[in-house]
C-alpha atoms as a PDB file:
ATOM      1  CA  UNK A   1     101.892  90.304 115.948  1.00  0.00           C
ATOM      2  CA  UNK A   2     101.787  91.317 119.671  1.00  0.00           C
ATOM      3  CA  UNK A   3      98.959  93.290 120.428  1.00  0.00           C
ATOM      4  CA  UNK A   4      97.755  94.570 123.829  1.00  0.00           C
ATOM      5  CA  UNK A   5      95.133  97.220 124.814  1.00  0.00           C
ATOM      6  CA  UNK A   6      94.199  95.807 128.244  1.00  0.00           C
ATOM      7  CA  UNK A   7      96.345  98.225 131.089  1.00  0.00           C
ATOM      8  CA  UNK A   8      96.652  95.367 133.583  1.00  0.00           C
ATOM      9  CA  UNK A   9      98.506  93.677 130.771  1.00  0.00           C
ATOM     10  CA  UNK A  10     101.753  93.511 130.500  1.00  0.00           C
ATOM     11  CA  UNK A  11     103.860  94.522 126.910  1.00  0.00           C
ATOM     12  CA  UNK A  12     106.322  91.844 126.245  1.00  0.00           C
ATOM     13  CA  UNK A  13     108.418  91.145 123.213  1.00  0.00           C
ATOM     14  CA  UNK A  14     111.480  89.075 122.570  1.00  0.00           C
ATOM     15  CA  UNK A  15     113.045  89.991 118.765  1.00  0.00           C
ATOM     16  CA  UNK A  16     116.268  88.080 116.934  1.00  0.00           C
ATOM     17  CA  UNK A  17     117.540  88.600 113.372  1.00  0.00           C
ATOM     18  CA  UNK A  18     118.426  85.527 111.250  1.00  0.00           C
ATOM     19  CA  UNK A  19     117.226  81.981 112.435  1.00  0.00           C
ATOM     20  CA  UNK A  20     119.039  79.400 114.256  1.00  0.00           C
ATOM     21  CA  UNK A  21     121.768  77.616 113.475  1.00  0.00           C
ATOM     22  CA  UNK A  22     122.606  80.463 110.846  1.00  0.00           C
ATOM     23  CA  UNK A  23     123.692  83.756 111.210  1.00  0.00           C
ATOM     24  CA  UNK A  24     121.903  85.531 113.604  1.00  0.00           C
ATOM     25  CA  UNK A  25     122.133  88.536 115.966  1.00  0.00           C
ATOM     26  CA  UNK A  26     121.623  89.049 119.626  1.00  0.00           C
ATOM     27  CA  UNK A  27     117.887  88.385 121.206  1.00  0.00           C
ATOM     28  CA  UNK A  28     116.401  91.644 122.232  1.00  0.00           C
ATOM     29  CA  UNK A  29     113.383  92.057 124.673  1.00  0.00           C
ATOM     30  CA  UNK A  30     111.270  94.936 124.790  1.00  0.00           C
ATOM     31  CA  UNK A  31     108.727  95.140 127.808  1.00  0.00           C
ATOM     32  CA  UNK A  32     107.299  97.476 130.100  1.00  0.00           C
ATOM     33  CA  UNK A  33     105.547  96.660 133.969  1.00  0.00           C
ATOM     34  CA  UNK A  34     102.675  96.187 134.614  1.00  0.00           C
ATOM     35  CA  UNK A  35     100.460  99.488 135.150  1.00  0.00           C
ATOM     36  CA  UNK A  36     103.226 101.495 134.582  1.00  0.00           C
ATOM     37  CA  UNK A  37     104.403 103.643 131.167  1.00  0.00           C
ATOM     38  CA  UNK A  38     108.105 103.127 131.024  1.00  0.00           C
ATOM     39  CA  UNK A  39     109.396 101.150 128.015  1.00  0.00           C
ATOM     40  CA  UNK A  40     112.667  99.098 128.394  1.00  0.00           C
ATOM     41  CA  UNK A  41     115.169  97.391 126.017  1.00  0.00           C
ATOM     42  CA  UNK A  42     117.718  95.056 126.900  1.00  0.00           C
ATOM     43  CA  UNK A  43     119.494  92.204 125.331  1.00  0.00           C
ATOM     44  CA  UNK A  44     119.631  88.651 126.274  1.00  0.00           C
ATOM     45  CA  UNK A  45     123.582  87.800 126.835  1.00  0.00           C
ATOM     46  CA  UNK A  46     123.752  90.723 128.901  1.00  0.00           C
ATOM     47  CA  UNK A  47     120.147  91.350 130.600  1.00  0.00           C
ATOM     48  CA  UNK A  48     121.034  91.884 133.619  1.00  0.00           C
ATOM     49  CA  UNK A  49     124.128  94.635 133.227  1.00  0.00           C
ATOM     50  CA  UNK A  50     122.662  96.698 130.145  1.00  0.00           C
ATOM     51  CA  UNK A  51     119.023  98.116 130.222  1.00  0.00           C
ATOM     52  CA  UNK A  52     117.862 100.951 128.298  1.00  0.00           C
ATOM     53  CA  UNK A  53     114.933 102.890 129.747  1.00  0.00           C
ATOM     54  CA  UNK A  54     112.144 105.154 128.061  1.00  0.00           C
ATOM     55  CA  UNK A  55     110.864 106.492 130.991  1.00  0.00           C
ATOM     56  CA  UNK A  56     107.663 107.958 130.894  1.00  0.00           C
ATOM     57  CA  UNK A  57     108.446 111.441 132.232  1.00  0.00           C
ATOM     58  CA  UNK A  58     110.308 111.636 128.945  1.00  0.00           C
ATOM     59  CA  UNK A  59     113.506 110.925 130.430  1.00  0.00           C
ATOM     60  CA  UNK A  60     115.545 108.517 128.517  1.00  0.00           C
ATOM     61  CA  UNK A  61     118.703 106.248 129.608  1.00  0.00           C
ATOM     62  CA  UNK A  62     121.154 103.535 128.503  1.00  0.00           C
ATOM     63  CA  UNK A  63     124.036 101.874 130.436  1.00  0.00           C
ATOM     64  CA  UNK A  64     124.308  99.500 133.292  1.00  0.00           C
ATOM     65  CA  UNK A  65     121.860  98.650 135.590  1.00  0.00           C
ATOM     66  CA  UNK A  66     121.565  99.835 139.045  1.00  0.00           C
ATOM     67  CA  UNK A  67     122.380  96.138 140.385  1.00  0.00           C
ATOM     68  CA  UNK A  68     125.264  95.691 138.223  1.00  0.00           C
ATOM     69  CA  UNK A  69     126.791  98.964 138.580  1.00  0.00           C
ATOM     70  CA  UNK A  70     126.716  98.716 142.492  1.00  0.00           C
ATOM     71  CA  UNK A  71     129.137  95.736 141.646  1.00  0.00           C
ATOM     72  CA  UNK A  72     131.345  97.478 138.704  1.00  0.00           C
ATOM     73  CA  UNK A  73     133.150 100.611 140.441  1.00  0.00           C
ATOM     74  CA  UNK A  74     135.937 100.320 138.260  1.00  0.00           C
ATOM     75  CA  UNK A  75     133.778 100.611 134.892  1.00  0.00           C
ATOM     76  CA  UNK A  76     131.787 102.779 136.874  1.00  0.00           C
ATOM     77  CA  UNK A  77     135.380 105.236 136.864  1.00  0.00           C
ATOM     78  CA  UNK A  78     135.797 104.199 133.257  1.00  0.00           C
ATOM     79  CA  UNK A  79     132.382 105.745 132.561  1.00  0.00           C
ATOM     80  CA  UNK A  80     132.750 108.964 134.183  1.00  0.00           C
ATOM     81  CA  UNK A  81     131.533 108.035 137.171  1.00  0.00           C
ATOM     82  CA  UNK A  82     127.855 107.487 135.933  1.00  0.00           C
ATOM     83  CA  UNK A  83     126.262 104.237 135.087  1.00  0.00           C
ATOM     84  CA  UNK A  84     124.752 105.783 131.797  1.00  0.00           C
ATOM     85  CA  UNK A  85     126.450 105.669 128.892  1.00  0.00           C
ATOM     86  CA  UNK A  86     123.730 107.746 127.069  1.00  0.00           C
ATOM     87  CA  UNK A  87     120.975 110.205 128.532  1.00  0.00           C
ATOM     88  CA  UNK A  88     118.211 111.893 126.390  1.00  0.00           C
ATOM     89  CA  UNK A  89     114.996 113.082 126.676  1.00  0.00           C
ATOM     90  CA  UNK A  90     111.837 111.736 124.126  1.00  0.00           C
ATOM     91  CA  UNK A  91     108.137 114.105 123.521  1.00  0.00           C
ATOM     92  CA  UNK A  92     105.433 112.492 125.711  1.00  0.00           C
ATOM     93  CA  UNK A  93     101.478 112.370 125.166  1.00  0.00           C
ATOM     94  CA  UNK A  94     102.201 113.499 121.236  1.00  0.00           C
ATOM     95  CA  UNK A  95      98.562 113.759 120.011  1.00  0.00           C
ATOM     96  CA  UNK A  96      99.292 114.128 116.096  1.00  0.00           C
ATOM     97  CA  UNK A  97     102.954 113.601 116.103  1.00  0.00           C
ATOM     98  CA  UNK A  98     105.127 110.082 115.865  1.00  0.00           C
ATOM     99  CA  UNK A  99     108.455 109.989 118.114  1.00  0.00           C
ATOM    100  CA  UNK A 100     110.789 107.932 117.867  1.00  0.00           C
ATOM    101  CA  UNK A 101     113.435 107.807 120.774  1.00  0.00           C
ATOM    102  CA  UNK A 102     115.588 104.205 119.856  1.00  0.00           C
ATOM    103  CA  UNK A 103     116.204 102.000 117.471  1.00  0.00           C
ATOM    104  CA  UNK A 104     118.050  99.229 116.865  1.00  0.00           C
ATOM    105  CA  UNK A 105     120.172  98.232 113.851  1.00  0.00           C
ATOM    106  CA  UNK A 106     121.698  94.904 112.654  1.00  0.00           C
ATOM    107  CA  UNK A 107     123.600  95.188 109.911  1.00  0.00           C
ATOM    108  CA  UNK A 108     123.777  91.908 107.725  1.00  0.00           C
ATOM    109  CA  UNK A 109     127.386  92.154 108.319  1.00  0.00           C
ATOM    110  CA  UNK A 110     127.106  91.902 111.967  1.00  0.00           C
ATOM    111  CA  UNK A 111     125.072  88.706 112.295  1.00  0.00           C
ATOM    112  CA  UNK A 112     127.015  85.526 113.875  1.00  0.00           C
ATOM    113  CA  UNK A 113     126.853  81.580 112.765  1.00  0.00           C
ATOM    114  CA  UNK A 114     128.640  80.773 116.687  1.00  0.00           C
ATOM    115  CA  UNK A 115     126.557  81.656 118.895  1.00  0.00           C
ATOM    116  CA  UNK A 116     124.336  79.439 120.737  1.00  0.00           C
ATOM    117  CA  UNK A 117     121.156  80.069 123.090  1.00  0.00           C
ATOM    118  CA  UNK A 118     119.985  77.907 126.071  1.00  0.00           C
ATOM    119  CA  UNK A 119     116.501  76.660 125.839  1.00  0.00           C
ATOM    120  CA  UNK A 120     113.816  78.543 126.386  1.00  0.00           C
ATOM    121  CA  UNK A 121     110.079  78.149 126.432  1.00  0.00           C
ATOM    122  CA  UNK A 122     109.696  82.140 125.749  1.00  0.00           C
ATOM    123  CA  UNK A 123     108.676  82.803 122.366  1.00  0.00           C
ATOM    124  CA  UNK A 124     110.768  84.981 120.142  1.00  0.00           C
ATOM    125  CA  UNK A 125     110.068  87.147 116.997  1.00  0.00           C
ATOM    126  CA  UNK A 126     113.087  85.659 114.027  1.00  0.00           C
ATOM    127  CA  UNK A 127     113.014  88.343 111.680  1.00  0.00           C
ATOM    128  CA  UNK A 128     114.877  87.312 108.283  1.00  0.00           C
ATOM    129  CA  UNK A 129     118.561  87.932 107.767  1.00  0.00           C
ATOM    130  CA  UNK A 130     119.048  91.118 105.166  1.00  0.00           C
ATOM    131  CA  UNK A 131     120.821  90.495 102.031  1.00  0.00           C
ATOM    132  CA  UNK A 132     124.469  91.619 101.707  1.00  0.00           C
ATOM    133  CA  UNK A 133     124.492  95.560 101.966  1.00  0.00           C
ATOM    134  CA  UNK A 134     121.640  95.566 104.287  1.00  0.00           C
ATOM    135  CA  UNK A 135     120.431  96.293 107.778  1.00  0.00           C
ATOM    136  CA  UNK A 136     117.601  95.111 109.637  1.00  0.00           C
ATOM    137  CA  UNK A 137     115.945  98.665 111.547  1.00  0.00           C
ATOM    138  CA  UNK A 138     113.837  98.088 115.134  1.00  0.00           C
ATOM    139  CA  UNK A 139     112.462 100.865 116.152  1.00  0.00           C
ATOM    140  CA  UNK A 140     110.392 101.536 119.074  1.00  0.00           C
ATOM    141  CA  UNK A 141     107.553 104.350 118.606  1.00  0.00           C
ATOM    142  CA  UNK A 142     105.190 106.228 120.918  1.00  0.00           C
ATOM    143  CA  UNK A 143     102.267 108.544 119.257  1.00  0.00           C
ATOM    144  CA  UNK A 144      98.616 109.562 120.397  1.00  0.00           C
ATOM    145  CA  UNK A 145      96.067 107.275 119.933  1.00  0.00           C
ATOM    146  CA  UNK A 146      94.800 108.644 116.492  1.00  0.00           C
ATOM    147  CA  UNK A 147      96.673 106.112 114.341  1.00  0.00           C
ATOM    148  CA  UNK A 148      94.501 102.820 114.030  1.00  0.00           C
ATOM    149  CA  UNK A 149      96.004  99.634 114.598  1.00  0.00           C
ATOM    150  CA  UNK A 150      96.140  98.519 110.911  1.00  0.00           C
ATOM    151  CA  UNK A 151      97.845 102.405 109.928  1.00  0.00           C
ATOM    152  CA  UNK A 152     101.088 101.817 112.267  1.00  0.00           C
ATOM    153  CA  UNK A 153     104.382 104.307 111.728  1.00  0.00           C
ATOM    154  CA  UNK A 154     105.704 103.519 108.448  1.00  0.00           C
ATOM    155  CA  UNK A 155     103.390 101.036 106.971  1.00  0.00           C
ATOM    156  CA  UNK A 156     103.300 102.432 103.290  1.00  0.00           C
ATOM    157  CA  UNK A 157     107.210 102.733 103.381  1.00  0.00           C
ATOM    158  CA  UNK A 158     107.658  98.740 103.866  1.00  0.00           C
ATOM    159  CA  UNK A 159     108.057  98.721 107.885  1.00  0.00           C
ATOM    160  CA  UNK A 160     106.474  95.771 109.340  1.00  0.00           C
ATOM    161  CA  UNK A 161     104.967  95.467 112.480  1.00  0.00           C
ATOM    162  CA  UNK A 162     105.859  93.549 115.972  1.00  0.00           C
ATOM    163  CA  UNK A 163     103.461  94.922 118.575  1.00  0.00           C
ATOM    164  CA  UNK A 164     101.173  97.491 119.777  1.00  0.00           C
ATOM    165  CA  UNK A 165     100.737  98.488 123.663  1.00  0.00           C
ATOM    166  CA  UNK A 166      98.305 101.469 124.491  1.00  0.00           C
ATOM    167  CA  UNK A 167      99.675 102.780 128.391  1.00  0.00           C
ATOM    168  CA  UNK A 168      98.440 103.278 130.794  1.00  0.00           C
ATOM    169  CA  UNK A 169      99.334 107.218 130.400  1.00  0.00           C
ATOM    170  CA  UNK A 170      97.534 107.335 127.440  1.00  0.00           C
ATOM    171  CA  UNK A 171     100.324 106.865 124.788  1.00  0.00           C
ATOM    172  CA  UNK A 172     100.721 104.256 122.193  1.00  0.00           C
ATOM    173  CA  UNK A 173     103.712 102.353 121.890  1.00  0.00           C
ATOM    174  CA  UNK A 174     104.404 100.830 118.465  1.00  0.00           C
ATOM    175  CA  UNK A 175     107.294  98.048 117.916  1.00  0.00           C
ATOM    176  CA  UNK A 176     108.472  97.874 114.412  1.00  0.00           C
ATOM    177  CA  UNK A 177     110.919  96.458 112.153  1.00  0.00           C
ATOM    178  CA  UNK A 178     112.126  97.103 108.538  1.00  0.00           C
ATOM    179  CA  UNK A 179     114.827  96.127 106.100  1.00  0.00           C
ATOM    180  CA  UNK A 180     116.827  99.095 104.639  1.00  0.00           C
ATOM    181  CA  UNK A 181     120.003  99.016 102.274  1.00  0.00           C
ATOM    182  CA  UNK A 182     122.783  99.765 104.983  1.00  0.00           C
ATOM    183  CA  UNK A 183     123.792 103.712 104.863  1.00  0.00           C
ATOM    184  CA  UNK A 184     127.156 105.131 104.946  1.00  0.00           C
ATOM    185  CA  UNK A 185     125.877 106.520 108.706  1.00  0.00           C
ATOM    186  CA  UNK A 186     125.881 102.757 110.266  1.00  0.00           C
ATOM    187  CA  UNK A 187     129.842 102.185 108.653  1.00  0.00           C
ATOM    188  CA  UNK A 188     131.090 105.288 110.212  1.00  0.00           C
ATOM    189  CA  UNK A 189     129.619 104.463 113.834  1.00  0.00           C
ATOM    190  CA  UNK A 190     131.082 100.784 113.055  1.00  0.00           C
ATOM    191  CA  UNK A 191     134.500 102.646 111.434  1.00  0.00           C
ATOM    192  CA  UNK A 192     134.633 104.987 114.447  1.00  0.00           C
ATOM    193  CA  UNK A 193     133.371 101.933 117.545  1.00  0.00           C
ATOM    194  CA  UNK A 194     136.885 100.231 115.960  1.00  0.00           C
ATOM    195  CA  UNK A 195     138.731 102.921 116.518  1.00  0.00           C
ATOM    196  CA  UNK A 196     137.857 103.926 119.946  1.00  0.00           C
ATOM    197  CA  UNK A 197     138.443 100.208 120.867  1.00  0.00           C
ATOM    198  CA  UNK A 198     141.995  99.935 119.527  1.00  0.00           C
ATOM    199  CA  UNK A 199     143.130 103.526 121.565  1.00  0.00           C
ATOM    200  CA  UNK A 200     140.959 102.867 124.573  1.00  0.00           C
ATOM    201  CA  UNK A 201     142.280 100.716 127.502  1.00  0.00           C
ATOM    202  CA  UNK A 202     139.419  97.907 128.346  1.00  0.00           C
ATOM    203  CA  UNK A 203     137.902  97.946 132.066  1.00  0.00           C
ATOM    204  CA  UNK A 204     137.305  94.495 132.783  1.00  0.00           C
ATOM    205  CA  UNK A 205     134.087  93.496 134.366  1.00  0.00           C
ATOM    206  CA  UNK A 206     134.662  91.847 137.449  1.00  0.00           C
ATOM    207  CA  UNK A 207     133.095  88.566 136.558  1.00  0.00           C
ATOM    208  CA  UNK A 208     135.304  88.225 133.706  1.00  0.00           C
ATOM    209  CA  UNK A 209     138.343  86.884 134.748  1.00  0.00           C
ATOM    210  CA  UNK A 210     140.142  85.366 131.567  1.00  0.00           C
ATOM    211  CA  UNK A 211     139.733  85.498 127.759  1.00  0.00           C
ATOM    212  CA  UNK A 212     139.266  81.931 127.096  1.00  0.00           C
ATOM    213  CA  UNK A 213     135.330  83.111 126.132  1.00  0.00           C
ATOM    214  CA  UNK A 214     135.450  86.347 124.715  1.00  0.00           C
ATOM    215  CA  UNK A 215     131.893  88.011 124.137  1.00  0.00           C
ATOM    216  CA  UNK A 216     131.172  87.902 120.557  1.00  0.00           C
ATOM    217  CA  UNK A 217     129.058  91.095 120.647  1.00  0.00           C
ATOM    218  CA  UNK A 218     129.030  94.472 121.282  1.00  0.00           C
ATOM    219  CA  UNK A 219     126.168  97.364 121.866  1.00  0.00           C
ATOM    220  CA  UNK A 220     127.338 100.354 120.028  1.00  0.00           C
ATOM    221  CA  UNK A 221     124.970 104.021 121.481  1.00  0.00           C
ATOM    222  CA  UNK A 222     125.444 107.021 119.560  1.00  0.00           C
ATOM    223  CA  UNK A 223     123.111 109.642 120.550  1.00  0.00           C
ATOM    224  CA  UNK A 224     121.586 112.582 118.198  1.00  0.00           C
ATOM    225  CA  UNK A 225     120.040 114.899 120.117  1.00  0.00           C
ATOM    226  CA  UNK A 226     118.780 117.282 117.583  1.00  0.00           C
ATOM    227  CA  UNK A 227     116.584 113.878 116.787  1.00  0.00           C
ATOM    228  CA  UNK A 228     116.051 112.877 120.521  1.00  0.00           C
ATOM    229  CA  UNK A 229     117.280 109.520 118.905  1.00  0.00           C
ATOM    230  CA  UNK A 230     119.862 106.560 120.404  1.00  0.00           C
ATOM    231  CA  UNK A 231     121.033 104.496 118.125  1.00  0.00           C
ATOM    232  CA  UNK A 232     122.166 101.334 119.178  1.00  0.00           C
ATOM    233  CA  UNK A 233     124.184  99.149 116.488  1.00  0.00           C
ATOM    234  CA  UNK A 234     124.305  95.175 117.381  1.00  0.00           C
ATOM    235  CA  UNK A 235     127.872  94.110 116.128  1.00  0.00           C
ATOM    236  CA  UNK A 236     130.265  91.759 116.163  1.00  0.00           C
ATOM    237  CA  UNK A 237     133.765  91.710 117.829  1.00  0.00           C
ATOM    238  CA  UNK A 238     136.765  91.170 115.483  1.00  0.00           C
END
């Protein structure tokens, strides 16, 4: 468990589901800068062109990054000429009340025996793989500082906890995981992600200049606003 009170300090946390050289997913970090209240999300293969921000003005983002997009004006097009693929807005300083404005599901489905990682010294959180007909849940939480460390959002329902960061605005950011039987929500957004690939003409990146080394993942958002929620489903390509 991460846990980190001290402002100057920074909130950094590196999460994977299933353990090498088995199945697995892709390796998410979760951070914020130092002194500063935003929360981001982003996932190793493809740090630097997806980022998802929780900004602390309650403004909330996912899509390419500013750098990236400068480069991508085609995808850009693709897009609808923004670089976010999902905007929503989150409750800030919460007092009694637990938000939750992302989370991040791995169906057991999903997870991949080819992929390989480069060395690194960073440490990362393996979370077991979920039995057949399950999904592995990380969600990322901000609430007042009433809940004690040791009562986190969903304890006495099975979720387990990652980290704790108190910011420097005065909210509490909670990083959680849990295993849940897999609903019939996730297989439509998987059912409906297929479709809209098979009718939807791909926009190639422009570093990706052949097919000899397809990506073996995709991000999946689907917002619900009436939640203030983005859902982002880790799958695989088939």
């Amino acid at each position: 468990m991460k846990k980190s009170k001290d402002e100057s300090n920074i909130f950094e946390a590196r999460i994977a589901i299933g353990y090498p050289p088995e199945p697995q997913s892709g390796i998410y970090r979760i951070w914020n800068q130092k002194g500063k209240s935003n929360i981001f999300a982003s996932v190793r293969d493809i740090a630097g062109q997806i980022k998802i921000s929780l900004h602390e003005s309650g403004e909330c983002n996912a899509g390419l990054t500013d750098q990236f997009a400068q480069k991508e004006v085609d995808a850009i097009g693709a897009m609808g000429g923004s670089r976010h693929q999902s905007r929503w807005i989150r409750k800030t300083h919460t007092g009694t009340q637990v938000v939750t404005p992302l989370k991040i599901v791995v169906p057991a489905t999903e997870l991949n025996k080819c992929r390989k990682y480069s060395v690194t010294k960073k440490k990362i959180t393996w979370i077991s793989p979920p039995e057949v007909g399950h999904s592995i849940i990380i969600s990322c939480i901000f609430s007042g500082q009433y809940l004690s460390d040791d009562e986190w959002p969903g304890r006495h329902n099975g979720t387990q906890l990652i980290g704790i960061k108190i910011l420097p605005n005065g909210e509490k950011f909670w990083l959680i995981w849990q295993n849940c039987p897999t609903d019939m929500l996730e297989h439509k957004i998987l059912s409906e992600a297929d479709t809209h690939m098979k009718q939807q003409k791909i926009v190639r990146f422009s570093g990706i200049t052949s097919d000899d080394q397809p990506p073996q993942r995709r991000l999946i958002f689907r917002e619900f606003f009436d939640n203030n929620l983005l859902i982002i489903l880790d799958a695989l390509i088939k």
